[in-house]
C-alpha atoms as a PDB file:
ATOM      1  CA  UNK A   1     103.236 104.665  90.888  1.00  0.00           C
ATOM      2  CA  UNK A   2     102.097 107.314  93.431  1.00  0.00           C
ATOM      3  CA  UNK A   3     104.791 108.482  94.202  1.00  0.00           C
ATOM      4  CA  UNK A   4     103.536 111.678  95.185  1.00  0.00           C
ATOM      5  CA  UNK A   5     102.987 114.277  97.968  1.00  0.00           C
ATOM      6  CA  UNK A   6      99.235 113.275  98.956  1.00  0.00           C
ATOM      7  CA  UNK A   7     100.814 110.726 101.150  1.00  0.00           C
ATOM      8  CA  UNK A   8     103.597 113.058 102.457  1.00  0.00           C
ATOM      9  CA  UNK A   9     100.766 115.186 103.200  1.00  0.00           C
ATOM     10  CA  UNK A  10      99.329 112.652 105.471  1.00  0.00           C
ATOM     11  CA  UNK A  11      99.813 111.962 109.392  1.00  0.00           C
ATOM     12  CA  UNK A  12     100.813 107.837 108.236  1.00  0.00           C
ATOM     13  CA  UNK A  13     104.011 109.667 106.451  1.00  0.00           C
ATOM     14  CA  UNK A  14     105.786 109.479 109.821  1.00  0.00           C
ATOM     15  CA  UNK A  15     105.197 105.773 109.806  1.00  0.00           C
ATOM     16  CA  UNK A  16     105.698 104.933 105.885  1.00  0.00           C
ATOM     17  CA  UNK A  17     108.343 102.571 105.757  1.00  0.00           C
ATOM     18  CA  UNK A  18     110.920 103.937 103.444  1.00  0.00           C
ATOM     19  CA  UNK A  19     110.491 108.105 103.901  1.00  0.00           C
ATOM     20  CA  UNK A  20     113.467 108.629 101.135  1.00  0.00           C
ATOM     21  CA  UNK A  21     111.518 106.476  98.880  1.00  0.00           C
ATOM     22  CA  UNK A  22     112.419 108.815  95.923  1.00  0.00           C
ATOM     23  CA  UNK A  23     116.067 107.721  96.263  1.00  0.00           C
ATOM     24  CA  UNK A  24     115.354 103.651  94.682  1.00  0.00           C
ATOM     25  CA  UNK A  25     112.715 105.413  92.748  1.00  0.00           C
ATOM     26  CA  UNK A  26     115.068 107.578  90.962  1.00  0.00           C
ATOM     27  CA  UNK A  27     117.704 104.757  90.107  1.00  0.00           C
ATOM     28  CA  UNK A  28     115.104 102.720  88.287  1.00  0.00           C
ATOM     29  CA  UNK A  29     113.845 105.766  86.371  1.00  0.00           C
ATOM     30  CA  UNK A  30     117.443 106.539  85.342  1.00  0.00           C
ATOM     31  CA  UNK A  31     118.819 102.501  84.945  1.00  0.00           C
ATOM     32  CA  UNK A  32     115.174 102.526  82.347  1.00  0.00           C
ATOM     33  CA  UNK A  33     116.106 105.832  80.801  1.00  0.00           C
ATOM     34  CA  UNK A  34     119.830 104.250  80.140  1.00  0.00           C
ATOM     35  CA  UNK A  35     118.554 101.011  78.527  1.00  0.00           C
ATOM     36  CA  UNK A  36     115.841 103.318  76.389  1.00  0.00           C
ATOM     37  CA  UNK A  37     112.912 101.945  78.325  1.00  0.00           C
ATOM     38  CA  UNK A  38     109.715 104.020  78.563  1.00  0.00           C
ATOM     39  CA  UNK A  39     108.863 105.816  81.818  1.00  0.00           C
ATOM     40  CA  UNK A  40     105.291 105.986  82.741  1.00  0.00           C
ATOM     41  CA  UNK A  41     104.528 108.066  85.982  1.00  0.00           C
ATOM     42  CA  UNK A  42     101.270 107.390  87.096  1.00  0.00           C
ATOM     43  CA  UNK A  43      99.583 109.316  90.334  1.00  0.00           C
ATOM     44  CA  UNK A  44      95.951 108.733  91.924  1.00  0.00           C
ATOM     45  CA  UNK A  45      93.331 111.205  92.787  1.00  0.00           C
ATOM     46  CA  UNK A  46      90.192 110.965  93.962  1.00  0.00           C
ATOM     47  CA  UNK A  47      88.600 114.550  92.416  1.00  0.00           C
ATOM     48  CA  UNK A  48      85.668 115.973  95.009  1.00  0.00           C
ATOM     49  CA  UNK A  49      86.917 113.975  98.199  1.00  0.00           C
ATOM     50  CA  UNK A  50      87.667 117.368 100.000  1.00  0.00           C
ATOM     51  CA  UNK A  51      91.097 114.818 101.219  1.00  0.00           C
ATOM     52  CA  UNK A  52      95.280 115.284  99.787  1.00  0.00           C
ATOM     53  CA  UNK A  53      94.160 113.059  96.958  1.00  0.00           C
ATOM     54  CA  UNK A  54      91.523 115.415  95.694  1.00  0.00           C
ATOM     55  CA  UNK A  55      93.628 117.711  93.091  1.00  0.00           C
ATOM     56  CA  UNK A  56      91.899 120.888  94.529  1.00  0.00           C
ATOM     57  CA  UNK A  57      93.991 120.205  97.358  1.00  0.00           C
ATOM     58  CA  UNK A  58      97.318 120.820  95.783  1.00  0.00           C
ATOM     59  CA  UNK A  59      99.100 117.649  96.517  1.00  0.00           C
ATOM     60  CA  UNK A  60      98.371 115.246  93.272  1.00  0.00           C
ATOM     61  CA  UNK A  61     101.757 115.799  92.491  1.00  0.00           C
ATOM     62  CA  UNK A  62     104.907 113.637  92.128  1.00  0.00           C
ATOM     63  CA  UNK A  63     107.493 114.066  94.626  1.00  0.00           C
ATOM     64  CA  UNK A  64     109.843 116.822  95.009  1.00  0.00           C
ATOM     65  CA  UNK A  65     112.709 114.980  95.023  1.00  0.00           C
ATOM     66  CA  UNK A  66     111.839 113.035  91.940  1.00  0.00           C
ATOM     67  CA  UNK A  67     113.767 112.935  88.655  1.00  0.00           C
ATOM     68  CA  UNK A  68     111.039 113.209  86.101  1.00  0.00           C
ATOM     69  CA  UNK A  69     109.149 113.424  83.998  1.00  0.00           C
ATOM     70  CA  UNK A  70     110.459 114.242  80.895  1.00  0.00           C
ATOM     71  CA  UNK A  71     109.093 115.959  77.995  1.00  0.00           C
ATOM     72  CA  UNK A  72     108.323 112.332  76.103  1.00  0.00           C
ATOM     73  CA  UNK A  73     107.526 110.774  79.647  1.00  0.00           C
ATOM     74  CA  UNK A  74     103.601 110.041  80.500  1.00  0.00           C
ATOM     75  CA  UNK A  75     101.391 111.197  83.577  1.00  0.00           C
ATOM     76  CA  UNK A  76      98.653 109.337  83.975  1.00  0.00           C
ATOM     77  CA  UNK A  77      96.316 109.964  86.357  1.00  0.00           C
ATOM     78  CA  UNK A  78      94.255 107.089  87.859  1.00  0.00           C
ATOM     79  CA  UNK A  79      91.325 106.767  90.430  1.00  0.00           C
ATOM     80  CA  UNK A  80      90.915 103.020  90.858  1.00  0.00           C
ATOM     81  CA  UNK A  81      93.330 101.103  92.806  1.00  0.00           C
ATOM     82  CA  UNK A  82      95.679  99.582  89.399  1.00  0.00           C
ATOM     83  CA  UNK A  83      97.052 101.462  86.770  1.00  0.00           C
ATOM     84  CA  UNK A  84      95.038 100.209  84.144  1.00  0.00           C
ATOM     85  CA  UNK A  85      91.655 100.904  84.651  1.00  0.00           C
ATOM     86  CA  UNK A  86      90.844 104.315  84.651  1.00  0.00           C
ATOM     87  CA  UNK A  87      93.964 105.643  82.118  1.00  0.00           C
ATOM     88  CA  UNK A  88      94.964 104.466  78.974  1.00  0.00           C
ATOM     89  CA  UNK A  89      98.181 102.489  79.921  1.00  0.00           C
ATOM     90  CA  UNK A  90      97.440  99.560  78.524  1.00  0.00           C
ATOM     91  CA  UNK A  91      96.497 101.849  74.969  1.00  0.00           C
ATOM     92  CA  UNK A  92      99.764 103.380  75.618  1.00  0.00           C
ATOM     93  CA  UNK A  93     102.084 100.420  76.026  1.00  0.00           C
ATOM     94  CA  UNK A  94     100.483  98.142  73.177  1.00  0.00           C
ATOM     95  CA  UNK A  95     101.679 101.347  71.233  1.00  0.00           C
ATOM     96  CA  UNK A  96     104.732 101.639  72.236  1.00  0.00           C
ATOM     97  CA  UNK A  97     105.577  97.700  71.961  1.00  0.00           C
ATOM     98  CA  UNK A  98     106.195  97.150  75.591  1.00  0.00           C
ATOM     99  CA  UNK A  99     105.894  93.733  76.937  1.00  0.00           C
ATOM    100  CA  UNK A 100     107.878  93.881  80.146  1.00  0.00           C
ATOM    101  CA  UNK A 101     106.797  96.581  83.054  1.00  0.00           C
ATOM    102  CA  UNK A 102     108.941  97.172  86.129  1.00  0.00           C
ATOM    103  CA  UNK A 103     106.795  98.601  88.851  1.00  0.00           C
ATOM    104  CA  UNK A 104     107.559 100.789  92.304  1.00  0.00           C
ATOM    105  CA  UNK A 105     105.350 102.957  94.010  1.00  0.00           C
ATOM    106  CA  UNK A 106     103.541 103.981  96.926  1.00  0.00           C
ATOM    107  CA  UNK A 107     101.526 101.650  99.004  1.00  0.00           C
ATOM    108  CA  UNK A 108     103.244  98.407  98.133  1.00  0.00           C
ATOM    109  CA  UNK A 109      99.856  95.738  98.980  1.00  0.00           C
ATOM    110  CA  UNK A 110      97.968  98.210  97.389  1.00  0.00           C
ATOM    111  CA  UNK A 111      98.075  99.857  93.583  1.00  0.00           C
ATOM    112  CA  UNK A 112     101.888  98.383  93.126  1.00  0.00           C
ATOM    113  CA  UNK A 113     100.709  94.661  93.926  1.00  0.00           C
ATOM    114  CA  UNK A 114      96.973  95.350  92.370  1.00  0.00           C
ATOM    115  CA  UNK A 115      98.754  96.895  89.037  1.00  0.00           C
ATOM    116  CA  UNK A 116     101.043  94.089  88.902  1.00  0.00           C
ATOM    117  CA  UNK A 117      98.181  91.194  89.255  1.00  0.00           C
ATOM    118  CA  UNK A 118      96.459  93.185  86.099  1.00  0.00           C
ATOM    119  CA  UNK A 119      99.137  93.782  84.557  1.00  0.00           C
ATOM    120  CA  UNK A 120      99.993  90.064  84.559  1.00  0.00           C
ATOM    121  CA  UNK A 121      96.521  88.830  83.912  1.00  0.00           C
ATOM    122  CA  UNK A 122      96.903  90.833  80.810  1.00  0.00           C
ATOM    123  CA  UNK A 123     100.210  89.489  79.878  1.00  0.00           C
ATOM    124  CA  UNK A 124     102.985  91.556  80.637  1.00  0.00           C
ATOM    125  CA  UNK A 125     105.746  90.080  81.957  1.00  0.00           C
ATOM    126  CA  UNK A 126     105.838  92.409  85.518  1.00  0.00           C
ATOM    127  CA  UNK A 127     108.773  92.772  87.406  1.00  0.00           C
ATOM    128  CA  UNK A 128     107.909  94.281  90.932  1.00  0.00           C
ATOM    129  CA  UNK A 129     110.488  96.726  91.908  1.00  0.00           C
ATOM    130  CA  UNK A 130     110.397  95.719  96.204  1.00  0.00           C
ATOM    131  CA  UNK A 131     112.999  98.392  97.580  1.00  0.00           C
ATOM    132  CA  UNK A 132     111.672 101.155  95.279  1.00  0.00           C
ATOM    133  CA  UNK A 133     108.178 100.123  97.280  1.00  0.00           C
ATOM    134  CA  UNK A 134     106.748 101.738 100.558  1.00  0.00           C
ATOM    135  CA  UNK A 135     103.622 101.125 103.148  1.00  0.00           C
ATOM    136  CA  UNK A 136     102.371 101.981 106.086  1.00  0.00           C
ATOM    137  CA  UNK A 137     102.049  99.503 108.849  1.00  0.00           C
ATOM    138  CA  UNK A 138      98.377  98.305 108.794  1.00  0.00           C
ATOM    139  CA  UNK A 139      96.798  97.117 112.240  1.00  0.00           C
ATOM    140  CA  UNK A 140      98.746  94.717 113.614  1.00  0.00           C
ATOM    141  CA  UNK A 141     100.778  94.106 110.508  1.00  0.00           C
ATOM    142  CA  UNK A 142     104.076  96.079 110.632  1.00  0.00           C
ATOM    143  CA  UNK A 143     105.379  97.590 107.374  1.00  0.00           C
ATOM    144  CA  UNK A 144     108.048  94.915 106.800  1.00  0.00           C
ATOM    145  CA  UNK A 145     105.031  91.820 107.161  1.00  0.00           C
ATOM    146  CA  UNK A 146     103.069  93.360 104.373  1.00  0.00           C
ATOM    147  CA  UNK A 147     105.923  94.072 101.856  1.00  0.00           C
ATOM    148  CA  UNK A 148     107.205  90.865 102.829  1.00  0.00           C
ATOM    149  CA  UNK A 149     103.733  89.043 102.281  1.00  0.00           C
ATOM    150  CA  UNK A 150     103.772  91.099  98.900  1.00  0.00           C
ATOM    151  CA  UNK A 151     106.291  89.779  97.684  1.00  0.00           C
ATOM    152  CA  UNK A 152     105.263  85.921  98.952  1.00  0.00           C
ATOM    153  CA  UNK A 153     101.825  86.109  96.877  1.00  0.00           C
ATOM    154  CA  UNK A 154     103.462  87.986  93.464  1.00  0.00           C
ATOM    155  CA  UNK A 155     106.807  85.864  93.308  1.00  0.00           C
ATOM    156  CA  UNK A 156     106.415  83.350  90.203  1.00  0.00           C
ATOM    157  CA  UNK A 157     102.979  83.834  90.332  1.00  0.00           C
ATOM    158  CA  UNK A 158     102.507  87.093  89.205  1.00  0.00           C
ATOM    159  CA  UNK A 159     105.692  88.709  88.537  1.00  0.00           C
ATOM    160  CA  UNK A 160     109.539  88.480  89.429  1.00  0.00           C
ATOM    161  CA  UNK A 161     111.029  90.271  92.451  1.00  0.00           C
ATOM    162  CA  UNK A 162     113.956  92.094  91.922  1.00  0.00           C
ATOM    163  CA  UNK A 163     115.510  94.928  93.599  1.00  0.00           C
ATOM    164  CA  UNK A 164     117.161  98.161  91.732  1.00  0.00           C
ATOM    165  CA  UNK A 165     120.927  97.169  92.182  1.00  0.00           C
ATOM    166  CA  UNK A 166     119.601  93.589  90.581  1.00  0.00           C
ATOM    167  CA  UNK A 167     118.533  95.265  87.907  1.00  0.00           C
ATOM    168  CA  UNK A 168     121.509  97.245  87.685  1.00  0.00           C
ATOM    169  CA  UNK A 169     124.025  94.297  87.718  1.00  0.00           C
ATOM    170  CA  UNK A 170     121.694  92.450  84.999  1.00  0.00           C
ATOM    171  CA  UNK A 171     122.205  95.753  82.763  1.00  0.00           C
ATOM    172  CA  UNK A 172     125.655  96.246  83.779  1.00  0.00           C
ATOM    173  CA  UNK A 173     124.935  99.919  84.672  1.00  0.00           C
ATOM    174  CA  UNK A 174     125.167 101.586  87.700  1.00  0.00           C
ATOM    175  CA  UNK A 175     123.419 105.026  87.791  1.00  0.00           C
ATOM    176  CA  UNK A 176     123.800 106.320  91.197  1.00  0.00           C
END
């Protein structure tokens, strides 16, 4: 989830906490491609804000160094802070049968921990994806408080926290 060059594009990219956050993103997409799990990419804009997220600007677009998406994989594009809202994911997965979501992104207290509450209240079993996660420090709170608080309030509440290679041992594949 926006994994994407608006927030290269801004001055906080020097301060995000993982820069080569396409790396753990690309092992999930590949360990959910192995075990024939859909792939949803999902990216935010905020049309007529003038700012990177506006798509007139040019950077609404995933990451360069990301693997995807695929011919049968979904873009969605969103402009509230969860995935659900303001694209038809939910329309999407009842269709497809999915009842388990993995979720990574950009801006891990933000639309990663905001899609995963929804996507729990609406009863999908979420598992929140923390190393294929990155934030900015905010105020006083460094980078590694807030992912760390993140994963505090979601654990057993909201959603399981794994990590890619957790996932990869529970699948038995490694796709590095």
């Amino acid at each position: 989830m926006d994994v994407q060059e608006s927030f290269r594009a801004r001055p906080l990219w020097d301060e995000i906490s993982d820069p080569g956050i396409a790396e753990p993103v690309n092992r999930l997409v590949a360990l959910a491609r192995a075990a024939g799990d859909r792939v949803f990419w999902v990216l935010h804009t905020e049309p007529g804000s003038g700012d990177v997220f506006d798509p007139r600007s040019g950077h609404v677009r995933l990451l360069e160094e990301l693997d995807g998406p695929r011919a049968d994989e979904a873009v969605l594009y969103k402009t509230s802070h969860n995935a659900f809202t303001t694209t038809n994911l939910q329309q999407l997965l009842t269709e497809a049968g999915v009842g388990e979501l993995w979720v990574c992104g950009i801006r891990t207290e933000q639309c990663v921990e905001t899609t995963t509450r929804v996507g729990s209240d609406l009863g999908y079993r979420m598992v929140f994806v923390t190393d294929a996660t990155a934030t900015n420090p905010i105020g006083d709170l460094s980078a590694a408080a807030i992912i760390e608080r993140t994963e505090a309030v979601l654990r057993d509440r909201f959603a399981r926290i794994a990590s890619v290679a957790e996932l990869e041992a529970e699948l038995e594949v490694s796709v590095v």
